[in-house]
C-alpha atoms as a PDB file:
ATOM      1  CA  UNK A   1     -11.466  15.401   0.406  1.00  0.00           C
ATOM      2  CA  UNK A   2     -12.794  18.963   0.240  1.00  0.00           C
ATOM      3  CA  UNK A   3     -11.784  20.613   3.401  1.00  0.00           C
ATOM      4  CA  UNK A   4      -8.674  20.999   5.315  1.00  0.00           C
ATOM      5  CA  UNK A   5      -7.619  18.557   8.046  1.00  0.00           C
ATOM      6  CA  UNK A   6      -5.951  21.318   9.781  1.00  0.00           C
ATOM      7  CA  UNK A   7      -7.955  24.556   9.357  1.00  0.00           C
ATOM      8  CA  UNK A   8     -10.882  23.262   8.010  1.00  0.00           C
ATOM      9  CA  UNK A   9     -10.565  25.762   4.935  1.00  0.00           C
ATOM     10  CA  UNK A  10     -12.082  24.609   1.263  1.00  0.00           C
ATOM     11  CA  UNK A  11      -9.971  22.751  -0.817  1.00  0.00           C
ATOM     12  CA  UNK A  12      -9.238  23.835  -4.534  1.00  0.00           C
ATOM     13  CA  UNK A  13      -6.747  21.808  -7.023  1.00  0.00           C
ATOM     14  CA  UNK A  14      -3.144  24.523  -7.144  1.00  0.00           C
ATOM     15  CA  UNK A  15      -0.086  23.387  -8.623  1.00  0.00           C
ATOM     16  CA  UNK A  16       2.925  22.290  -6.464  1.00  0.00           C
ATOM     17  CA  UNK A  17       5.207  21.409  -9.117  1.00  0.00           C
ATOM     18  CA  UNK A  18       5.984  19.442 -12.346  1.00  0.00           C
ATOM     19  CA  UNK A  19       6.413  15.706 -10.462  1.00  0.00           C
ATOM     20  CA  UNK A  20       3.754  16.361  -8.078  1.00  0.00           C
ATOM     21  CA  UNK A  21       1.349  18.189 -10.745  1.00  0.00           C
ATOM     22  CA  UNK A  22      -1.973  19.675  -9.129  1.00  0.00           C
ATOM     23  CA  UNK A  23      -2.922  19.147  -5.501  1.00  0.00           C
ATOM     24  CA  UNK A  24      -5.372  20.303  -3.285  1.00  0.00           C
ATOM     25  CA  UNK A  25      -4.394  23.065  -1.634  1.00  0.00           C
ATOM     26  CA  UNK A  26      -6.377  25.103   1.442  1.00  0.00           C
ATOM     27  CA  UNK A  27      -8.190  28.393  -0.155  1.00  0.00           C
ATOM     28  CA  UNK A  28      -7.497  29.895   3.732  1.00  0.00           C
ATOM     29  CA  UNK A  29      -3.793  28.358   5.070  1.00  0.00           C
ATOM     30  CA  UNK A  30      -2.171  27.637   2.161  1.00  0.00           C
ATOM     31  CA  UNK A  31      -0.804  23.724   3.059  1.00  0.00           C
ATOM     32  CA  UNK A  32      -0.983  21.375   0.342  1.00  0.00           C
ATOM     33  CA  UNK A  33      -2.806  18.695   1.100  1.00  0.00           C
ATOM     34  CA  UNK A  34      -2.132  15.082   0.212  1.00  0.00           C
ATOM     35  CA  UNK A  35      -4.571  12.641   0.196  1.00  0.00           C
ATOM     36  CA  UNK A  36      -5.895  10.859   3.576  1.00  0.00           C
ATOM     37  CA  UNK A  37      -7.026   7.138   3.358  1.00  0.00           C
ATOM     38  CA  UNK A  38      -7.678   3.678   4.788  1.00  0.00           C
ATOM     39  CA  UNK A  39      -5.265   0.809   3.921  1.00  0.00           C
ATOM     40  CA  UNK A  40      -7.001  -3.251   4.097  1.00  0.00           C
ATOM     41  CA  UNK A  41      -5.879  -6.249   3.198  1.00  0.00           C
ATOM     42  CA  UNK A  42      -7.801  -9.195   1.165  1.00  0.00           C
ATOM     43  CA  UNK A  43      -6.915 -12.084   1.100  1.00  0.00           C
ATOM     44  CA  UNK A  44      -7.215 -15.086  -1.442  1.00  0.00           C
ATOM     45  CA  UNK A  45      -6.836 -17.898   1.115  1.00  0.00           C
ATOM     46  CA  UNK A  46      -5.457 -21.417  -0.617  1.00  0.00           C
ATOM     47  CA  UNK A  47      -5.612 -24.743   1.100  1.00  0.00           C
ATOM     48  CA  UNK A  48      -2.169 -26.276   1.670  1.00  0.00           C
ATOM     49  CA  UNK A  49      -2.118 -28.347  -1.520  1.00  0.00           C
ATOM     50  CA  UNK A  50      -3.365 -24.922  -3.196  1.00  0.00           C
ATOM     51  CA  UNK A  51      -5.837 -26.262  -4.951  1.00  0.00           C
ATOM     52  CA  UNK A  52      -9.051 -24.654  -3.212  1.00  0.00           C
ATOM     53  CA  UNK A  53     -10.135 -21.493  -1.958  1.00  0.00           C
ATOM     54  CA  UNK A  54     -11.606 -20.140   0.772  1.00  0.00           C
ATOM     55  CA  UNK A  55     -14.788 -17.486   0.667  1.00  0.00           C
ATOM     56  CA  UNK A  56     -16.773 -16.148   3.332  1.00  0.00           C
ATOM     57  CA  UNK A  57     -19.667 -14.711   4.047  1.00  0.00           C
ATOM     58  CA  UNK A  58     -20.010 -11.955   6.802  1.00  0.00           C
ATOM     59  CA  UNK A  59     -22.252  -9.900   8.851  1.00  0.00           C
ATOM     60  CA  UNK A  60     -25.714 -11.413   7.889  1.00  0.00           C
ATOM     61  CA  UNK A  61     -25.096 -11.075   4.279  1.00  0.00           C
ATOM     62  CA  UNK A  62     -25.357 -13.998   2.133  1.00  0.00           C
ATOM     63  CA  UNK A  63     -22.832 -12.712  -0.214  1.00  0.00           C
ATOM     64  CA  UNK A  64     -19.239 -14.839  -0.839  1.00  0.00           C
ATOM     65  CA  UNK A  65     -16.026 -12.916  -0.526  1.00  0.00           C
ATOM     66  CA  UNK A  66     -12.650 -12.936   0.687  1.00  0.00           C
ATOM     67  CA  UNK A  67     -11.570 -12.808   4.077  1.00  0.00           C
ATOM     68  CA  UNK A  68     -10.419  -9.210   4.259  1.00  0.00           C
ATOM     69  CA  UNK A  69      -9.200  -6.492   6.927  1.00  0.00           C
ATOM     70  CA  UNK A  70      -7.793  -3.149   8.227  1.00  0.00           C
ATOM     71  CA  UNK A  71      -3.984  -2.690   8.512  1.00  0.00           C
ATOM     72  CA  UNK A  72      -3.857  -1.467  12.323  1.00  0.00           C
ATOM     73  CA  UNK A  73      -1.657   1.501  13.232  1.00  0.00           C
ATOM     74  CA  UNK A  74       2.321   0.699  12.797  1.00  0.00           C
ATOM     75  CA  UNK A  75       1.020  -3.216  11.684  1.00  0.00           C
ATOM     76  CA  UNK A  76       2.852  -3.928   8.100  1.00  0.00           C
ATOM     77  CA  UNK A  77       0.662  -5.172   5.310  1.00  0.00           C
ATOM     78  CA  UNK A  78       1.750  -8.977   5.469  1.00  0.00           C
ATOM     79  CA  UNK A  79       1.366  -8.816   9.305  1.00  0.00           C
ATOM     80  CA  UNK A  80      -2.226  -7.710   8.803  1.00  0.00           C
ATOM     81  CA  UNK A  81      -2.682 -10.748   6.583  1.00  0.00           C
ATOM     82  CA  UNK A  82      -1.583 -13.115   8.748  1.00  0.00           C
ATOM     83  CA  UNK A  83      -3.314 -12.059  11.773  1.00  0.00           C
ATOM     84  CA  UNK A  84      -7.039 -11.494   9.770  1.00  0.00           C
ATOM     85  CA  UNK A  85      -6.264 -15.080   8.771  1.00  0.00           C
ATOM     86  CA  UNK A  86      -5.946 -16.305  12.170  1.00  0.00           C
ATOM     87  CA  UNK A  87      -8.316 -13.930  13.672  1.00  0.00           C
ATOM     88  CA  UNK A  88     -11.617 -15.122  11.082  1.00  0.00           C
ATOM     89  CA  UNK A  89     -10.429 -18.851  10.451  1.00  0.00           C
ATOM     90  CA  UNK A  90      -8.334 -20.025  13.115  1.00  0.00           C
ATOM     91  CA  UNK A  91      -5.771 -20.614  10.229  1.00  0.00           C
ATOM     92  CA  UNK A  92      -2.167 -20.068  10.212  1.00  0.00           C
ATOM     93  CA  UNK A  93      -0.397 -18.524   6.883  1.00  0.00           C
ATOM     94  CA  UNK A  94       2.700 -20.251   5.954  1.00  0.00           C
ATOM     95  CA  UNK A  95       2.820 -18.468   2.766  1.00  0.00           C
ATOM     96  CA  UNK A  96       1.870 -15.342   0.956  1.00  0.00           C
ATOM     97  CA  UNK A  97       2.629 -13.061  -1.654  1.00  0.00           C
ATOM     98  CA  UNK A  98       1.133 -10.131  -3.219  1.00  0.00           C
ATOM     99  CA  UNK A  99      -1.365 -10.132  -5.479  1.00  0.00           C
ATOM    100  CA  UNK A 100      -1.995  -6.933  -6.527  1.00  0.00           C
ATOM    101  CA  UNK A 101      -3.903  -3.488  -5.275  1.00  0.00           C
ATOM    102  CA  UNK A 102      -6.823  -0.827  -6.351  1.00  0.00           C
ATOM    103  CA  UNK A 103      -8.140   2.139  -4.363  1.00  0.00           C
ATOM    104  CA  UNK A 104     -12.041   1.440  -2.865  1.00  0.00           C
ATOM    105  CA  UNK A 105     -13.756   4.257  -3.585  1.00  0.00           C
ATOM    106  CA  UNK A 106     -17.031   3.709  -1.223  1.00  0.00           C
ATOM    107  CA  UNK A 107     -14.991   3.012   1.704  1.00  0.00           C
ATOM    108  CA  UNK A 108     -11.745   5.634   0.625  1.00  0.00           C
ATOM    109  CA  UNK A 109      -9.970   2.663   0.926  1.00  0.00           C
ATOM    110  CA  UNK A 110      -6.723   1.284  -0.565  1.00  0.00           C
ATOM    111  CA  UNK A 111      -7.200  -1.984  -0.922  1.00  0.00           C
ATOM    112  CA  UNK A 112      -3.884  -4.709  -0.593  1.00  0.00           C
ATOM    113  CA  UNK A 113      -4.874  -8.366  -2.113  1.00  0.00           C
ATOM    114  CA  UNK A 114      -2.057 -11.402  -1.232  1.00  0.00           C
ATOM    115  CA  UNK A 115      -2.485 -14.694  -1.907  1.00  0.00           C
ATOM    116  CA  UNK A 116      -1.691 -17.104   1.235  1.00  0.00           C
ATOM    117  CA  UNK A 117      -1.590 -20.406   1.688  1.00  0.00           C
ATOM    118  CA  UNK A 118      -2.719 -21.760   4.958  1.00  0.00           C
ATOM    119  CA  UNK A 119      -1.487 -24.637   6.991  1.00  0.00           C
ATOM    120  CA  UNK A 120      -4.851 -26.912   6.946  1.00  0.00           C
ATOM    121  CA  UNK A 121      -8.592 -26.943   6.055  1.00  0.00           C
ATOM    122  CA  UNK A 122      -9.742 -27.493   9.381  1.00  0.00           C
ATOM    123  CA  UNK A 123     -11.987 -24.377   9.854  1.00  0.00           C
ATOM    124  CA  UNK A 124     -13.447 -25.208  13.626  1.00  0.00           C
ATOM    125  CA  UNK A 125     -11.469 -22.265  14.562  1.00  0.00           C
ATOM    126  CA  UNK A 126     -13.723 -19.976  12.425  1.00  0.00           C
ATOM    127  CA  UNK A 127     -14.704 -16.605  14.214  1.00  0.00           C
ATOM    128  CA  UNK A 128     -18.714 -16.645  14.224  1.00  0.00           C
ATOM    129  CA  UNK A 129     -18.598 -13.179  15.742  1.00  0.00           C
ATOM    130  CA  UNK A 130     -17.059 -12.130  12.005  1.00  0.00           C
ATOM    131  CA  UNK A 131     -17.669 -14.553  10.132  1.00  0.00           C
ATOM    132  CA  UNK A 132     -20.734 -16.542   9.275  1.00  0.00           C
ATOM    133  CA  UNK A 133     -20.106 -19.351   7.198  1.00  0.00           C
ATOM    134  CA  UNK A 134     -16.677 -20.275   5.764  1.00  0.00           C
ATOM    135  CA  UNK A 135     -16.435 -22.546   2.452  1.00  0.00           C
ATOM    136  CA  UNK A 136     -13.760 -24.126   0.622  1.00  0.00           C
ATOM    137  CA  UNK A 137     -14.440 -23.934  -3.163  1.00  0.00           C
ATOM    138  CA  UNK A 138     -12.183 -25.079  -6.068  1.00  0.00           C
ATOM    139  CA  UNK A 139     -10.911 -22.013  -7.843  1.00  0.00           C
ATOM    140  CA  UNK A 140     -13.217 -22.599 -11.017  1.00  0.00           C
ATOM    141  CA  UNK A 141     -16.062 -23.364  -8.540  1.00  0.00           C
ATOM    142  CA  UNK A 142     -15.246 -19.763  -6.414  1.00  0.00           C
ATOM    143  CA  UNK A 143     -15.014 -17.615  -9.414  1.00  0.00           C
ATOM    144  CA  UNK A 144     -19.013 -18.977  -9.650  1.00  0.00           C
ATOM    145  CA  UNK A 145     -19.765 -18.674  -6.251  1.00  0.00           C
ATOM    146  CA  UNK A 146     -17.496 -14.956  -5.139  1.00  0.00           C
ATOM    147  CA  UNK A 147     -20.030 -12.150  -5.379  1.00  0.00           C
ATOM    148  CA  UNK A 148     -20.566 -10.158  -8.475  1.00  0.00           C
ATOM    149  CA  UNK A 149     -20.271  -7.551  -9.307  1.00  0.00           C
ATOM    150  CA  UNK A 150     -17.004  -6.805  -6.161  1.00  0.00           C
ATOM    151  CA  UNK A 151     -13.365  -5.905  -6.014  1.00  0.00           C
ATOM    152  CA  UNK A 152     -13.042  -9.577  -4.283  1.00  0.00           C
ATOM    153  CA  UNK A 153     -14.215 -10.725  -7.985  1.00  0.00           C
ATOM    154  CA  UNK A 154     -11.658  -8.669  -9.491  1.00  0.00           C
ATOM    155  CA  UNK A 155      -8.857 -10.078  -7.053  1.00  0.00           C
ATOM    156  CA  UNK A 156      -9.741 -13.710  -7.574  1.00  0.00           C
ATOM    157  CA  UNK A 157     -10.056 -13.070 -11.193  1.00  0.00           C
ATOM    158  CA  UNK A 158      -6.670 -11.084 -11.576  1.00  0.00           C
ATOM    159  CA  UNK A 159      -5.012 -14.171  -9.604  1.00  0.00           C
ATOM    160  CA  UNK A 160      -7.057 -16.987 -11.722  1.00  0.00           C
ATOM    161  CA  UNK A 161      -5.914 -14.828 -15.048  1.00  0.00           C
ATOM    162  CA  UNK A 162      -2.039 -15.234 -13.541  1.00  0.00           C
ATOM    163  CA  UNK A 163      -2.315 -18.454 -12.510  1.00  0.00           C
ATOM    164  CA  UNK A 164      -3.633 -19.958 -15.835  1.00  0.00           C
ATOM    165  CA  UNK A 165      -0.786 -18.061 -17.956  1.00  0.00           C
ATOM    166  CA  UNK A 166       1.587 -19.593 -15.276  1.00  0.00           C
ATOM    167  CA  UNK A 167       0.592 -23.106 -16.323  1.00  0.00           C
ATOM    168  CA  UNK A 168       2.110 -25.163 -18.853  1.00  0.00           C
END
């Protein structure tokens, strides 16, 4: 961010105090000006016996990745999940937790990633408007197959890493 959002004035780092540290502050109102971005969910999408996982490929790109989404105005971040689910596989959640996050620089995005589990692998329901092809792939098999280098890589690999350390 280098201008204002309400004047329009440059932007220059000024200190606003010892928790906060430096902040951009406007060289002709004076606000302090915290940082404006996107919020998006991805998802690592589990078959019901949570032993396979779903990858997509979108947009006319032959790329894998997970199924992924904006969080719409006033939506909550598991509400987005479910309903990106639904809206690109036809698939209901009936479980999810979080995964973990990391800021998307290309898109000034913070980026949310849950793992869900979804009621059943029937993917007739896929959206072929968003989504082009929808797979299945065992977890070793999608950590091949997920594109690489991508923060969907670094999700899947993050919950692969936590899953393996879970195990006894």
């Amino acid at each position: 961010m280098k201008y204002c959002y309400e004047c329009g004035g440059l932007l220059e780092d000024a200190f606003l105090n010892d928790r906060e540290g430096k902040v951009p502050k406007c060289t002709r109102c004076g606000r302090f000006q915290f940082p404006v971005f996107s919020a998006a969910v991805s998802m690592i999408v589990q078959s019901p016996e949570k032993d396979r996982i779903l990858l997509i490929q979108q947009y006319g790109r032959k790329d894998n990745i997970l199924a992924a989404g904006y969080i719409g105005r006033g939506e909550s971040a598991e509400d987005a999940v479910i309903r990106e689910v639904k809206e690109e596989t036809g698939l209901d959640v009936t479980e999810l937790h979080f995964n973990r996050s990391e800021f998307f620089e290309k898109s000034n995005t913070l980026m949310l990633n849950f793992i869900c589990t979804v009621s059943d692998t029937d993917l007739s329901g896929t959206d072929h408007e968003e989504v082009d092809k929808a797979q299945w792939f065992s977890l070793d098999q999608a950590k091949k197959e997920i594109k690489h280098p991508s923060l969907a890589e670094k999700f899947l690999l993050h919950y692969s890493d936590r899953r393996n350390a879970a195990a006894p």
